[in-house]
N, C-alpha and C. Protein backbone atom coordinates (compact mmCIF):
# COMPACT_ATOMS: atom_id res chain seq x y z
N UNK A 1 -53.70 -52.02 120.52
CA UNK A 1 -53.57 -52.92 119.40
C UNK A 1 -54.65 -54.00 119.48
N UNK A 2 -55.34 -54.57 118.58
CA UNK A 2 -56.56 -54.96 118.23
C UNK A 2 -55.80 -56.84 118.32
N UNK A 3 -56.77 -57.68 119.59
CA UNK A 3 -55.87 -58.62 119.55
C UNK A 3 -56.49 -59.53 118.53
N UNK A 4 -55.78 -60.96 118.43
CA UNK A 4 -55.93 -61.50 116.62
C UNK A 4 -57.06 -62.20 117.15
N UNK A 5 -57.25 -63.24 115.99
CA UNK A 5 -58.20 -64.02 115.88
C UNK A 5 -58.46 -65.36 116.98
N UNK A 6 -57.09 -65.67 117.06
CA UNK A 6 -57.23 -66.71 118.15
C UNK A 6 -57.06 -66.19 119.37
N UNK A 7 -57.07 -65.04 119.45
CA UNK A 7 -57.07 -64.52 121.32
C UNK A 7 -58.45 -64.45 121.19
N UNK A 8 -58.97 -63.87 120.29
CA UNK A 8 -60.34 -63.58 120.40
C UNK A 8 -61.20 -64.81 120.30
N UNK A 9 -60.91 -66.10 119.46
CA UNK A 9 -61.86 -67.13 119.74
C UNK A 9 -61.43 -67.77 121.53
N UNK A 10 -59.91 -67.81 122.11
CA UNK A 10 -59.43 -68.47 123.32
C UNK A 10 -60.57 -67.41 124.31
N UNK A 11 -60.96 -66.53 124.29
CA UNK A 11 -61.29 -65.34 125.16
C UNK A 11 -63.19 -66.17 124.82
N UNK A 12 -63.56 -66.14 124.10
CA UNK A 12 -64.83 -66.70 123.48
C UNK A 12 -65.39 -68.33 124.22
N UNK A 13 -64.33 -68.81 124.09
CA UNK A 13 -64.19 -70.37 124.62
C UNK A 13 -64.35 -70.43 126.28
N UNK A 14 -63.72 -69.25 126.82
CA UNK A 14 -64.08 -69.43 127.81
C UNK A 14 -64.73 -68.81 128.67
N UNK A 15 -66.11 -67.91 128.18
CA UNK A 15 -66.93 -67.51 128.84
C UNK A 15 -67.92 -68.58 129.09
N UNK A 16 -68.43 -68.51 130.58
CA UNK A 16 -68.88 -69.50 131.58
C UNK A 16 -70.02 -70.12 130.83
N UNK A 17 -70.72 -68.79 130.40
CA UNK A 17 -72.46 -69.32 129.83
C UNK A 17 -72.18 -70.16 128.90
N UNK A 18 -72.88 -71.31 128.67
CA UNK A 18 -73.23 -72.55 128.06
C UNK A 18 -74.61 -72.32 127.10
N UNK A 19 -75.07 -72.69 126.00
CA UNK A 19 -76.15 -72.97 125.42
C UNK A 19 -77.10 -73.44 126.74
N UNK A 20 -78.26 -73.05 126.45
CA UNK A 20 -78.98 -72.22 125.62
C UNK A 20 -79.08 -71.18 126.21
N UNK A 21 -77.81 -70.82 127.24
CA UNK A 21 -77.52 -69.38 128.00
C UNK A 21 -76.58 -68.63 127.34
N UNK A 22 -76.09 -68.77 126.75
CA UNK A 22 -74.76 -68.66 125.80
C UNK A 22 -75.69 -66.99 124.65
N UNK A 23 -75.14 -66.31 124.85
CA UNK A 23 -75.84 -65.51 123.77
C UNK A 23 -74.18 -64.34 123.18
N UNK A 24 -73.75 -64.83 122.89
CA UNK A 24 -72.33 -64.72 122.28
C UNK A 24 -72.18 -65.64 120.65
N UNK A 25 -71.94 -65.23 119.59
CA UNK A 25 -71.59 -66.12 118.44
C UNK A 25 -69.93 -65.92 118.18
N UNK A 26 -69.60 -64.45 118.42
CA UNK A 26 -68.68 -64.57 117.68
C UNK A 26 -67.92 -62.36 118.39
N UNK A 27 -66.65 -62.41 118.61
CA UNK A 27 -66.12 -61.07 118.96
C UNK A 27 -65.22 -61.10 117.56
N UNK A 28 -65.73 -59.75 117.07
CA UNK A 28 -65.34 -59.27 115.87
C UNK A 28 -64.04 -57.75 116.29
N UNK A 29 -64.43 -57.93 117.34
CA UNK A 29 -63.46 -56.66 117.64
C UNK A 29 -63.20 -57.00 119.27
N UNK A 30 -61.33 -56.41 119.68
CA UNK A 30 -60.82 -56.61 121.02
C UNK A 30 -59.78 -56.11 120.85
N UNK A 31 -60.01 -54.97 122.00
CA UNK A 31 -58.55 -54.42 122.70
C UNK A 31 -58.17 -53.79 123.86
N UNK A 32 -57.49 -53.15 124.52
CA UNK A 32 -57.79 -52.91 125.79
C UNK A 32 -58.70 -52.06 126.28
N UNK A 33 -59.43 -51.51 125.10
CA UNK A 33 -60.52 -50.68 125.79
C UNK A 33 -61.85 -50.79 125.06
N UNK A 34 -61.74 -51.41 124.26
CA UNK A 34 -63.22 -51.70 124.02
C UNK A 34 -63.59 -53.45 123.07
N UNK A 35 -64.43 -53.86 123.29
CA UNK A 35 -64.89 -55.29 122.59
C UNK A 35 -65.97 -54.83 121.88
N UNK A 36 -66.50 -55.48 120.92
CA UNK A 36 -67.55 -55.94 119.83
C UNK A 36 -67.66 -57.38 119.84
N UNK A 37 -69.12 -58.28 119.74
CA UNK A 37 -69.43 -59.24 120.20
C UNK A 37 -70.94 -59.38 118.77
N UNK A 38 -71.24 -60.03 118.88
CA UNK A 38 -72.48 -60.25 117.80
C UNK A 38 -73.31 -61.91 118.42
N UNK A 39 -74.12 -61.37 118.00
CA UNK A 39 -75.15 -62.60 118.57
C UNK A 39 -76.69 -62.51 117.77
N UNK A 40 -76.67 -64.19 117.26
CA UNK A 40 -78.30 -64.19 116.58
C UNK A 40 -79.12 -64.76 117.09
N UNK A 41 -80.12 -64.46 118.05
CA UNK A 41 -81.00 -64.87 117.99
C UNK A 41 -82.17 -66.00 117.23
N UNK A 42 -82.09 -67.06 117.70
CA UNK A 42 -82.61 -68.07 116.55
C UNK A 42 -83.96 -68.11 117.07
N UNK A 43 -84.92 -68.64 116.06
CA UNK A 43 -86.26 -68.40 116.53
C UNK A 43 -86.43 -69.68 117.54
N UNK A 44 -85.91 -70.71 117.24
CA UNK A 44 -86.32 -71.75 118.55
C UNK A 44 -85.68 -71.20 120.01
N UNK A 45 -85.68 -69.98 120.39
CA UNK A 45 -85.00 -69.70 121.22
C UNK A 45 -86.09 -70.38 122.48
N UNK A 46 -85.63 -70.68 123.76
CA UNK A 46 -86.64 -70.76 124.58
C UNK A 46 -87.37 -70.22 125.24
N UNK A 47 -86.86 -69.19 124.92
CA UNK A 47 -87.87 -67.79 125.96
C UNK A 47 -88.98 -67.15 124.78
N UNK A 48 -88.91 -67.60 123.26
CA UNK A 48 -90.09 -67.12 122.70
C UNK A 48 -91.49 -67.85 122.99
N UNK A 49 -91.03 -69.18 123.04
CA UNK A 49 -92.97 -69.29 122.86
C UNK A 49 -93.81 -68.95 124.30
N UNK A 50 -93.37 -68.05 125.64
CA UNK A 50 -93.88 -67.58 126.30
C UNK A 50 -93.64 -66.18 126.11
N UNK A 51 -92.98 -65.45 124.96
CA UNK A 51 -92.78 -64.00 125.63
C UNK A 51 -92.74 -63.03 123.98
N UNK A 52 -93.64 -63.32 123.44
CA UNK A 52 -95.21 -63.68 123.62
C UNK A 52 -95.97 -64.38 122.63
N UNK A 53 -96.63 -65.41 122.75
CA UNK A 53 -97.03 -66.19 121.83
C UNK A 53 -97.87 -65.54 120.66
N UNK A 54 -97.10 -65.85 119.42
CA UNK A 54 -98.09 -65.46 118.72
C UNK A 54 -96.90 -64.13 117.76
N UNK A 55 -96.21 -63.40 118.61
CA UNK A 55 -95.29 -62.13 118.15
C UNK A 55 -94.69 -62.04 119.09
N UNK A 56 -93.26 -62.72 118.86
CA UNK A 56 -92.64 -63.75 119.94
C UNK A 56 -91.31 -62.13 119.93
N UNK A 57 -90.92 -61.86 121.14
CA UNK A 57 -90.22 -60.09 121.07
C UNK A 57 -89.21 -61.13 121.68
N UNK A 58 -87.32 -60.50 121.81
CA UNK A 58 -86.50 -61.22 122.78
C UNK A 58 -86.88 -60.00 124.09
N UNK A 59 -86.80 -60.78 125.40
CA UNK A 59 -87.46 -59.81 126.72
C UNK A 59 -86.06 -58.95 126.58
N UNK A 60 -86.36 -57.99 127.73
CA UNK A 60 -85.17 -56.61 128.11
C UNK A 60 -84.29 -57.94 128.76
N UNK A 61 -84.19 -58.40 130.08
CA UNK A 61 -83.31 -59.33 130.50
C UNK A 61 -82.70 -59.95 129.83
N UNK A 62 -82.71 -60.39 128.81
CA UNK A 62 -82.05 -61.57 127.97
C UNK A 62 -81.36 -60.21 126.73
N UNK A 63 -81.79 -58.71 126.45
CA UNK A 63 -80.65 -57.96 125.77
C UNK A 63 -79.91 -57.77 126.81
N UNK A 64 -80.68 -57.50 128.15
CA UNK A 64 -78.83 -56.90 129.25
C UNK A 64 -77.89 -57.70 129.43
N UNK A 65 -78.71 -59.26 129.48
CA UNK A 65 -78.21 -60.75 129.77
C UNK A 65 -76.85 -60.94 128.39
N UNK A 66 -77.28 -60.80 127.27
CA UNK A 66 -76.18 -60.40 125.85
C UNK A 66 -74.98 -59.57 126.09
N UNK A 67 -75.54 -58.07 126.77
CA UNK A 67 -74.81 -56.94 126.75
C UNK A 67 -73.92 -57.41 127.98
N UNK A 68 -73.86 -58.19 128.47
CA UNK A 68 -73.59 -58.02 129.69
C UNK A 68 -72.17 -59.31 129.61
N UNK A 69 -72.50 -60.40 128.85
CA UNK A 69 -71.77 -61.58 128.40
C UNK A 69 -70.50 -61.04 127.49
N UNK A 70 -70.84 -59.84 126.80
CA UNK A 70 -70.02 -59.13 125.82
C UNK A 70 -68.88 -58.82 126.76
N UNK A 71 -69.98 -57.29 127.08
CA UNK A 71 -69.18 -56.09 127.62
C UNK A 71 -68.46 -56.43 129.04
N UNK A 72 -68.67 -57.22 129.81
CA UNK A 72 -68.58 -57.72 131.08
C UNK A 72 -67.87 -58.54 131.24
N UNK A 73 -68.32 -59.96 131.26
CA UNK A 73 -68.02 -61.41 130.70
C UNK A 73 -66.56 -61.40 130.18
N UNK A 74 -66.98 -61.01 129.15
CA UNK A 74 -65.84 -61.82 127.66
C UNK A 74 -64.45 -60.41 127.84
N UNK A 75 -65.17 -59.40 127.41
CA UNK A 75 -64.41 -58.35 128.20
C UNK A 75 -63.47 -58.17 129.29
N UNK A 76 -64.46 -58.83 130.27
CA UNK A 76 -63.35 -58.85 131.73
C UNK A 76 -62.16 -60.15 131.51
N UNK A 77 -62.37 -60.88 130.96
CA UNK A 77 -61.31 -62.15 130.98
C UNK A 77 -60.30 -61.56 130.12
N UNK A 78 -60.51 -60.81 129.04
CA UNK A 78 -59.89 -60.72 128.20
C UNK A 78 -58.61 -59.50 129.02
N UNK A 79 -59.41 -58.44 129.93
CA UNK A 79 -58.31 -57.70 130.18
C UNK A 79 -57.36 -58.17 131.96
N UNK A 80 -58.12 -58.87 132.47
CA UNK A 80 -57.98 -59.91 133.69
C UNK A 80 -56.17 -60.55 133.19
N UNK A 81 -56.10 -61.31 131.56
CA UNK A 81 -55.00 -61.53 131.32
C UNK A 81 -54.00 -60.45 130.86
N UNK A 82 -54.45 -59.63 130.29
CA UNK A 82 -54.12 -58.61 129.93
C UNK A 82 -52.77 -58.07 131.65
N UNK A 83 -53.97 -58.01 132.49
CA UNK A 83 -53.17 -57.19 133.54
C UNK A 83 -52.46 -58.15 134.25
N UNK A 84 -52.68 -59.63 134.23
CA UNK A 84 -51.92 -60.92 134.59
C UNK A 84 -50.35 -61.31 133.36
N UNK A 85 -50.21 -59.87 132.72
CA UNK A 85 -49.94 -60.96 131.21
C UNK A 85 -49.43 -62.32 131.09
N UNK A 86 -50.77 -62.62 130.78
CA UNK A 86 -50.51 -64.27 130.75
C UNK A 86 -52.20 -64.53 129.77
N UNK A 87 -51.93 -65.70 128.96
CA UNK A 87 -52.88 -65.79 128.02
C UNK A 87 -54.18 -66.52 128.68
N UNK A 88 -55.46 -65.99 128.52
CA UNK A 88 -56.52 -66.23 129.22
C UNK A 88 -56.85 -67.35 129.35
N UNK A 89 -56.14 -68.70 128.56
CA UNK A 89 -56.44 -69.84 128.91
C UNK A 89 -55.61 -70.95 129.99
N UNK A 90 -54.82 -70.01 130.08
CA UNK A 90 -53.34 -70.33 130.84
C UNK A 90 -53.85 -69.76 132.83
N UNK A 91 -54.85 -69.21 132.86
CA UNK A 91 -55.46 -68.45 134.03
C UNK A 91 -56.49 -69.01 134.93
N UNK A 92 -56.67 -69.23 135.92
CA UNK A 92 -57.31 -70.23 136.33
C UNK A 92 -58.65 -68.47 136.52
N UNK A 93 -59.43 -68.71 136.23
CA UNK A 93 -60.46 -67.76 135.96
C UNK A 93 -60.94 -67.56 137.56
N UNK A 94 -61.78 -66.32 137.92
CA UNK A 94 -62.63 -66.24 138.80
C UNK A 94 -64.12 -66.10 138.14
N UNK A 95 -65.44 -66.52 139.32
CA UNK A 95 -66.32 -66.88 138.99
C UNK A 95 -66.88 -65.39 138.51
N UNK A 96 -67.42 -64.93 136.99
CA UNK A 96 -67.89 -63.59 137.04
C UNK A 96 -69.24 -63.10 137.58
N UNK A 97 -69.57 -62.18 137.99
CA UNK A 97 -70.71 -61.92 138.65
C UNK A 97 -71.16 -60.60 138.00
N UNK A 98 -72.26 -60.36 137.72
CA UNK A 98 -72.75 -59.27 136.78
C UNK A 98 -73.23 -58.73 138.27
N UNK A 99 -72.72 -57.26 138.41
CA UNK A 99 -73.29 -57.14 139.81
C UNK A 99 -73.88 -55.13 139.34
N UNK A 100 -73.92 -54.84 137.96
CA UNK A 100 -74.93 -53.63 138.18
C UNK A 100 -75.44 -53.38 136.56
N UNK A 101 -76.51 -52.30 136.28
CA UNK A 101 -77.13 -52.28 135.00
C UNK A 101 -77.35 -51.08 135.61
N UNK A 102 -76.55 -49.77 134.97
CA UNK A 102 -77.14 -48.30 135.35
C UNK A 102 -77.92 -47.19 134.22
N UNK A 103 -78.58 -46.89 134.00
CA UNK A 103 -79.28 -45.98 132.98
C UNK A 103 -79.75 -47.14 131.85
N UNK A 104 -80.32 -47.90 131.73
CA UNK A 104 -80.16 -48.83 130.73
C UNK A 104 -81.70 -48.35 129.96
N UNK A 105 -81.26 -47.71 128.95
CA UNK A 105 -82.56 -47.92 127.69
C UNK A 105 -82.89 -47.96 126.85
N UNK A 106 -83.89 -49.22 126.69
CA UNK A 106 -84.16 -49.82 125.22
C UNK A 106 -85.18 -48.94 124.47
N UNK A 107 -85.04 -49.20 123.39
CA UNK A 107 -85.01 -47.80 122.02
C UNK A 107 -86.24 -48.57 120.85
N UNK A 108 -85.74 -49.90 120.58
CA UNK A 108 -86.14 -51.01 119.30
C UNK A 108 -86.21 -52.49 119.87
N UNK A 109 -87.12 -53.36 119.58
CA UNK A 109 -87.36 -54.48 119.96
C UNK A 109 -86.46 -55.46 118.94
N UNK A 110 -86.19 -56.74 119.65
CA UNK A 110 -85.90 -57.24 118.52
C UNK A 110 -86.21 -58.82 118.57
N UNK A 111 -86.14 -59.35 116.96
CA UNK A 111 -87.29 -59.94 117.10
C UNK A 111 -86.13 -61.43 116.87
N UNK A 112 -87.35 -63.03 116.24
CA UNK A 112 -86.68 -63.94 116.52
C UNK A 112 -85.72 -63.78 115.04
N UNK A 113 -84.63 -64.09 114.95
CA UNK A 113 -84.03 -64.15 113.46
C UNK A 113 -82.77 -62.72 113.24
N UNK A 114 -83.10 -61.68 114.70
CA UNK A 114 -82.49 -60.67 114.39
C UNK A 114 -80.47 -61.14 114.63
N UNK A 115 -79.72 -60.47 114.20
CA UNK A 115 -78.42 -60.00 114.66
C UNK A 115 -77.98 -59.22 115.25
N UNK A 116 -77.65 -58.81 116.31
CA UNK A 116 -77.21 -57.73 116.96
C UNK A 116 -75.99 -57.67 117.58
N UNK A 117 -75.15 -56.63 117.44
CA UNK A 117 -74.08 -56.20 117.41
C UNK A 117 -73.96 -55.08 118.62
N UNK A 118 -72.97 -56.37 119.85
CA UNK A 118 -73.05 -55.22 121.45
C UNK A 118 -71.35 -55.01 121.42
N UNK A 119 -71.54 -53.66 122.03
CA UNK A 119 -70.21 -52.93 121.35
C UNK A 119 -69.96 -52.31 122.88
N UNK A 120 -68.92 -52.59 123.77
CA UNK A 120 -68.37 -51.97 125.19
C UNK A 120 -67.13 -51.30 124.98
N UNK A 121 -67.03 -50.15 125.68
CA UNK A 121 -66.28 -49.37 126.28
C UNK A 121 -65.40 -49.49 127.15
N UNK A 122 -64.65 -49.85 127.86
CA UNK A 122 -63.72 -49.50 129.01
C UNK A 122 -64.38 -48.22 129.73
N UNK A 123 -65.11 -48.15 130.64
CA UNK A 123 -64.65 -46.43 132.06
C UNK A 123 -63.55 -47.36 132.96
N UNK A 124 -63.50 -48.29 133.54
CA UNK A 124 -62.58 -48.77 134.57
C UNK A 124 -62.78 -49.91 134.51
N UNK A 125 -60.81 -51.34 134.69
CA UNK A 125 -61.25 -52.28 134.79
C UNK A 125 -59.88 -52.08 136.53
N UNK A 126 -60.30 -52.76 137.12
CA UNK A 126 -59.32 -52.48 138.57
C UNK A 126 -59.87 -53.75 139.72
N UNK A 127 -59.28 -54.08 140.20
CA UNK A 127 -59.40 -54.84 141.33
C UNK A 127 -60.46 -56.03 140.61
N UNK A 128 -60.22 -56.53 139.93
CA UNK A 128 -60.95 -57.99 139.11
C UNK A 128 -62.60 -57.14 139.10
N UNK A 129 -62.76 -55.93 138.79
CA UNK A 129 -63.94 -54.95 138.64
C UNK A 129 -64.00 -54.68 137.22
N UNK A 130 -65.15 -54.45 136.59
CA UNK A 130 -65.05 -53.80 134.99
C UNK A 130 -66.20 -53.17 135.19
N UNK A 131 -66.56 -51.75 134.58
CA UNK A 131 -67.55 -50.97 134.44
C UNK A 131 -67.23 -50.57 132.79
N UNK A 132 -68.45 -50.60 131.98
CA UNK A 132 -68.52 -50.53 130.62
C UNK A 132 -69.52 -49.79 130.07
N UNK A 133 -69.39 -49.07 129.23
CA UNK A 133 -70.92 -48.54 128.46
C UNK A 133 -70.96 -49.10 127.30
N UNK A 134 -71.96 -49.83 127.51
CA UNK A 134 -72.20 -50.67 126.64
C UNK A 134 -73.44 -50.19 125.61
N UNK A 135 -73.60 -50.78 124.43
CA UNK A 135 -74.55 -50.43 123.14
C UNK A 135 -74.63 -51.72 122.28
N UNK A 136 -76.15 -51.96 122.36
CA UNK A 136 -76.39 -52.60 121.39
C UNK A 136 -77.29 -52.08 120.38
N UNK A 137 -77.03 -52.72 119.04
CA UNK A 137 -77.22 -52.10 117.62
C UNK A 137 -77.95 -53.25 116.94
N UNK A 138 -78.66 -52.96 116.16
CA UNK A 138 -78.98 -53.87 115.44
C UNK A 138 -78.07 -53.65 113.80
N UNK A 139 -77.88 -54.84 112.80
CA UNK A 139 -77.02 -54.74 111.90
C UNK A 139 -77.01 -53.34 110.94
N UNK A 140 -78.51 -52.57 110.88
CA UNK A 140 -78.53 -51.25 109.95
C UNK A 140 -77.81 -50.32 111.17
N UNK A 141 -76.95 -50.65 112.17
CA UNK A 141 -76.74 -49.61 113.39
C UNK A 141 -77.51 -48.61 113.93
N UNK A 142 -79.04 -49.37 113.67
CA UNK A 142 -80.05 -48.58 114.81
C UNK A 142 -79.81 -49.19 115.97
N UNK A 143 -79.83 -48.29 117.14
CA UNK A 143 -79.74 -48.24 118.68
C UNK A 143 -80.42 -49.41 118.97
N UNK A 144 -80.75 -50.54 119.88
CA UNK A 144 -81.74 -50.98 120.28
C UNK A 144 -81.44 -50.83 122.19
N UNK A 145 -80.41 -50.78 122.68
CA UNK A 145 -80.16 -50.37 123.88
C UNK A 145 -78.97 -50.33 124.11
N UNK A 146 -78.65 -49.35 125.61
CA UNK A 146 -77.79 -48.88 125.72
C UNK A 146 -77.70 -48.90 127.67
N UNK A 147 -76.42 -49.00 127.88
CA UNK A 147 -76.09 -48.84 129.49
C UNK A 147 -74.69 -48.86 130.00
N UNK A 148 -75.13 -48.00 130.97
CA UNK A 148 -73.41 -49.33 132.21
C UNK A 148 -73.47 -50.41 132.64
N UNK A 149 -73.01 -50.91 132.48
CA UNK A 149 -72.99 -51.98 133.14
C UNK A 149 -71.64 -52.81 133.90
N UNK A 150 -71.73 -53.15 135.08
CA UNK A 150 -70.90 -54.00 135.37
C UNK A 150 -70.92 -55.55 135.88
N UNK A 151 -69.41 -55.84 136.09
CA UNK A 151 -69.33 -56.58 136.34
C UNK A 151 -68.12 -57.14 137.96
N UNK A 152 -67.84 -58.38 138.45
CA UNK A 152 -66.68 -58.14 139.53
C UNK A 152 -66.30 -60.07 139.52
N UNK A 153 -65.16 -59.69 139.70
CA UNK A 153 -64.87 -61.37 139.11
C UNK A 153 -64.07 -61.87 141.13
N UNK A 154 -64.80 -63.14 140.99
CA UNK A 154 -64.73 -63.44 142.71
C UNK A 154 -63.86 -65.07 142.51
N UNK A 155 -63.32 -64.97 143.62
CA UNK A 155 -62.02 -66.13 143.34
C UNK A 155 -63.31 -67.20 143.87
N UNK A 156 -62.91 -68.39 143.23
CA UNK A 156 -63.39 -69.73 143.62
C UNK A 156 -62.45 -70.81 144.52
């Protein structure tokens, strides 16, 4: 069952990354096995006017860095309460750690102004662990990359 609107903004609120690390706007979709997440890229971003001046691309790190805040991140808290049932703000969180990126490949660049839409899977969430195949799309749902990725959430 697809959880509502305010699980999904409480789940949103409390992923760790902060501006101008923050690359999350908004989860349009959540349930126990898969999330949808969307994120725009604004052109004052800070990683354009070095990468590359002039025809400013977002780097591969900063899409896995997205895919990873989605599918991982926001994902893991969300099913963390899930298997605690208890509501994710009510949880004293562990610190998340992005600890793998397997087969990961990018397809389409994308540029400053784009939207993209990262969409995870469930393969396994177990022992505060999440492994996901994750996809990001741009809004016409061309591919722009794709992977596993995980994550492992460590007590503080």
């Amino acid at each position: 069952m697809e959880a509502d609107a305010a699980l999904k903004q409480e789940v949103l609120s409390l992923v760790p990354q902060q501006p101008p690390f923050r690359f999350i706007d908004e989860i349009i979709y959540l349930d126990d096995d898969r999330i949808e997440g969307t994120y725009r890229f604004r052109e004052d971003e800070y990683f354009y006017c070095g990468h590359f001046p002039g025809n400013p691309i977002t780097p591969g790190v900063i899409l896995i860095e997205t895919m990873a805040q989605v599918g991982v991140v926001a994902f893991g808290i969300y099913l963390l309460s899930r298997q605690k049932n208890a509501r994710p703000g009510d949880m004293k969180l562990p610190i998340s750690l992005f600890s793998l990126a397997d087969g990961v490949e990018f397809k389409q660049i994308v540029k400053p102004g784009e939207r993209v839409i990262v969409k995870a899977e469930k393969i396994y969430f177990r022992k505060m662990t999440i492994k996901a195949r994750v996809v990001m799309e741009k809004e016409s749902g061309e591919l722009i990359c794709s992977g596993e990725l995980s994550g492992v959430g460590v007590d503080q």
